[in-house]
Protein backbone atom coordinates (compact mmCIF):
# COMPACT_ATOMS: atom_id res chain seq x y z
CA UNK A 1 -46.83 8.60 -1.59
CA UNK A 2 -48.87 5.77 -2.36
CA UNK A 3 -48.12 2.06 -4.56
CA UNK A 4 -50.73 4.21 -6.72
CA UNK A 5 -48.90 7.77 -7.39
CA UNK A 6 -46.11 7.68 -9.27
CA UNK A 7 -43.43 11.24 -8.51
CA UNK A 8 -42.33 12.83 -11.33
CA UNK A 9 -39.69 15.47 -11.47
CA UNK A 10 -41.44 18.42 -10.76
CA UNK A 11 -43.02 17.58 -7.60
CA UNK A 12 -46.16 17.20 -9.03
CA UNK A 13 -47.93 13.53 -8.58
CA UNK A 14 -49.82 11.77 -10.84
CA UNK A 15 -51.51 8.41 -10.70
CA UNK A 16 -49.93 5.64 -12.11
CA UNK A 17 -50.90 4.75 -15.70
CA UNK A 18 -51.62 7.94 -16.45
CA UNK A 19 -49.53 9.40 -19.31
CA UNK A 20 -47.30 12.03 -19.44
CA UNK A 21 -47.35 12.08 -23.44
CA UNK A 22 -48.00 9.71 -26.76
CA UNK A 23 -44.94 10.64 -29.14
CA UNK A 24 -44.48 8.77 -32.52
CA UNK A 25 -40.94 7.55 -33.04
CA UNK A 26 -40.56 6.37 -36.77
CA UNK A 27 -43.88 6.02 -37.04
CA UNK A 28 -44.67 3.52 -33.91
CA UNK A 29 -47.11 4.78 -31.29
CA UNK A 30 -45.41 4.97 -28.12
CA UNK A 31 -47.02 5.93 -24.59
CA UNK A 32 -44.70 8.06 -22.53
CA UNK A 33 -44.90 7.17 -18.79
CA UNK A 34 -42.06 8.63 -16.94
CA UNK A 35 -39.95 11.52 -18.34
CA UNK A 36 -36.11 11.93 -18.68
CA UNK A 37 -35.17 13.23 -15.31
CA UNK A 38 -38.13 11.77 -13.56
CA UNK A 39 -38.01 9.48 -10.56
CA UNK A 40 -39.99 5.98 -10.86
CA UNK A 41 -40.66 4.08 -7.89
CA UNK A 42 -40.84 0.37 -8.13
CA UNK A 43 -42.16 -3.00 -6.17
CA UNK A 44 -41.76 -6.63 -7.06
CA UNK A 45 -43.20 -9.53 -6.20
CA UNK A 46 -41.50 -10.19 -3.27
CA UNK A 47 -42.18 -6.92 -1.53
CA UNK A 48 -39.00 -5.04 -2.41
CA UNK A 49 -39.17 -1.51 -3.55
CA UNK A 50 -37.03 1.22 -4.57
CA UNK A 51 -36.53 4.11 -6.77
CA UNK A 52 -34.64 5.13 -9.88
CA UNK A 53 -33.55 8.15 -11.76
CA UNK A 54 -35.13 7.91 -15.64
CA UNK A 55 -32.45 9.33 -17.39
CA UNK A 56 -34.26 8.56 -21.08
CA UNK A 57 -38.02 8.57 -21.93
CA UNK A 58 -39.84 5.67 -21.04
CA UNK A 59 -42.93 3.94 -21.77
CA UNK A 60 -44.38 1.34 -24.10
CA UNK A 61 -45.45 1.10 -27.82
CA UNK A 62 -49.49 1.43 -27.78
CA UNK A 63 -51.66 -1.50 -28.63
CA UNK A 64 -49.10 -4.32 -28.66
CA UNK A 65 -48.85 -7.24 -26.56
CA UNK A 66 -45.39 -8.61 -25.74
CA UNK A 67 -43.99 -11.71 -24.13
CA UNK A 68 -45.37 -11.22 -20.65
CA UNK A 69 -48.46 -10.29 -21.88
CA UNK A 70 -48.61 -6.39 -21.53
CA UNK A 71 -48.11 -4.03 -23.85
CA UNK A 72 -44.07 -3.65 -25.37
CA UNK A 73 -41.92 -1.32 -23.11
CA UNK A 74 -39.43 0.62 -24.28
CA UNK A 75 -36.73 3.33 -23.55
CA UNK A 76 -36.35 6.23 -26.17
CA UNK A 77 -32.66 7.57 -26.68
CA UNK A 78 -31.80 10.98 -28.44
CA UNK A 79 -31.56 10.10 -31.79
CA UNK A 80 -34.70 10.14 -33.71
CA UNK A 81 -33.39 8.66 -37.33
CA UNK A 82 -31.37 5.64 -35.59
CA UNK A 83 -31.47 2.40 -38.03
CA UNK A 84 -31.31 -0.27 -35.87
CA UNK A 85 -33.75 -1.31 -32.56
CA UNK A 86 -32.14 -3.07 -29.21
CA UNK A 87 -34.19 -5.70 -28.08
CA UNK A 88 -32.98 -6.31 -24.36
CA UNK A 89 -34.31 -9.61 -22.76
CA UNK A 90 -34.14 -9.36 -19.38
CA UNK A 91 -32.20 -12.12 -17.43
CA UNK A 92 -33.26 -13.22 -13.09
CA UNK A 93 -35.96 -15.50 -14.90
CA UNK A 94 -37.70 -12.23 -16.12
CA UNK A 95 -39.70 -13.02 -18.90
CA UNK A 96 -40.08 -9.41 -19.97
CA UNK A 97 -38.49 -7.96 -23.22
CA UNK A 98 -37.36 -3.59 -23.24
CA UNK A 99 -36.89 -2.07 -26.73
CA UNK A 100 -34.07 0.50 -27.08
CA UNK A 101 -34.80 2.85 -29.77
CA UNK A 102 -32.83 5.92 -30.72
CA UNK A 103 -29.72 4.90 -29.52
CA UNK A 104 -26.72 4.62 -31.65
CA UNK A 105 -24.53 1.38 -31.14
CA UNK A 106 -25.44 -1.70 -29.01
CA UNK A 107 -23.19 -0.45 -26.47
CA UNK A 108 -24.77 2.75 -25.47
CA UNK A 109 -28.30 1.05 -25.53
CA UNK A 110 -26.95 -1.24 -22.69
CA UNK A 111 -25.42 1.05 -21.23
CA UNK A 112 -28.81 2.97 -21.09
CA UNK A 113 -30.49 0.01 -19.98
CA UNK A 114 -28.08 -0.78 -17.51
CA UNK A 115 -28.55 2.69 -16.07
CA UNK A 116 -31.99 1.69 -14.98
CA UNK A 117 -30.88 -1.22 -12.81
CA UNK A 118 -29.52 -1.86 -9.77
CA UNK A 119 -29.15 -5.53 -9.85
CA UNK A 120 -26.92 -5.65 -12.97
CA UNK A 121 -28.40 -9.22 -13.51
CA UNK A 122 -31.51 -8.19 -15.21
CA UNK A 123 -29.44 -7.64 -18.70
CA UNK A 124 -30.03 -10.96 -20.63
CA UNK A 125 -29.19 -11.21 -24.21
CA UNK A 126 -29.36 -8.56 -26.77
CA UNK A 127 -30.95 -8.80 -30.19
CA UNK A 128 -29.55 -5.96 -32.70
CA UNK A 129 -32.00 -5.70 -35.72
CA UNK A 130 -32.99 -2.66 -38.16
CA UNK A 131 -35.62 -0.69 -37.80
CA UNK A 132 -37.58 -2.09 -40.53
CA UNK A 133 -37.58 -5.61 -39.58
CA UNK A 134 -38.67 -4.56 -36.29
CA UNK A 135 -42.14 -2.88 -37.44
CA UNK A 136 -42.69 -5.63 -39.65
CA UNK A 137 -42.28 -8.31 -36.10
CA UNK A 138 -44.35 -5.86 -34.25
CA UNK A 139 -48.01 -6.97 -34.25
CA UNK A 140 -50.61 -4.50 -33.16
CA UNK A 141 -53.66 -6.08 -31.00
């Protein structure tokens, strides 16, 4: 497979950036590039690659511009009325933010992130806020 494909779970390839879905989760736009279940192959800047299980949807809310200068990703969890967002900086000198929506408690939106990760350093602090105060951070480009 090439850096340019990206496997998803039904054999199937598509090339990456393409999107598998656009969903609305309390009424923020949100691209859907790999699948629960799907397997997302990764390489940093130093060459290293790997693969991991998505076990939640994951993608990035359309037409806003985070901290590293590409649009904000996110994870989506299984509950669609959840009141508060998880905003997950990333530690290793990562300046890179992933939003945890749907999920119920802090806890299990770390432990969501966490299940993304094999270098368990890449958790840096997390911010707990409602939902509300979220949208009205979130600025659209």
């Amino acid at each position: 497979m090439l850096s340019s494909e990206v496997g998803i779970s039904n054999g199937q390839i598509r090339k990456k950036g393409e999107l598998l879905e656009r969903i609305m989760y309390q009424n923020i736009p949100i691209a859907i590039e790999n699948d629960e279940g799907s397997i997302r192959k990764w390489k940093n800047e130093k060459g290293e690659s790997g693969k991991v299980q998505i076990f939640y949807k994951y993608g990035f809310i359309e037409g806003t511009k985070g901290v590293d200068n590409e649009e904000i990703d996110c994870f989506i969890g299984h509950n669609p009325y959840a009141p508060n967002v998880y905003v997950i900086r990333l530690g290793k000198d990562d300046f890179e933010e992933k939003i945890m929506f749907g999920f119920d408690s802090q806890e299990s939106a770390r432990d969501a992130f966490l299940a993304h990760y094999q270098d368990q350093e890449y958790l840096g602090e997390i911010i707990e806020m409602p939902m509300w105060l979220y949208k009205d951070t979130l600025e659209f480009r």
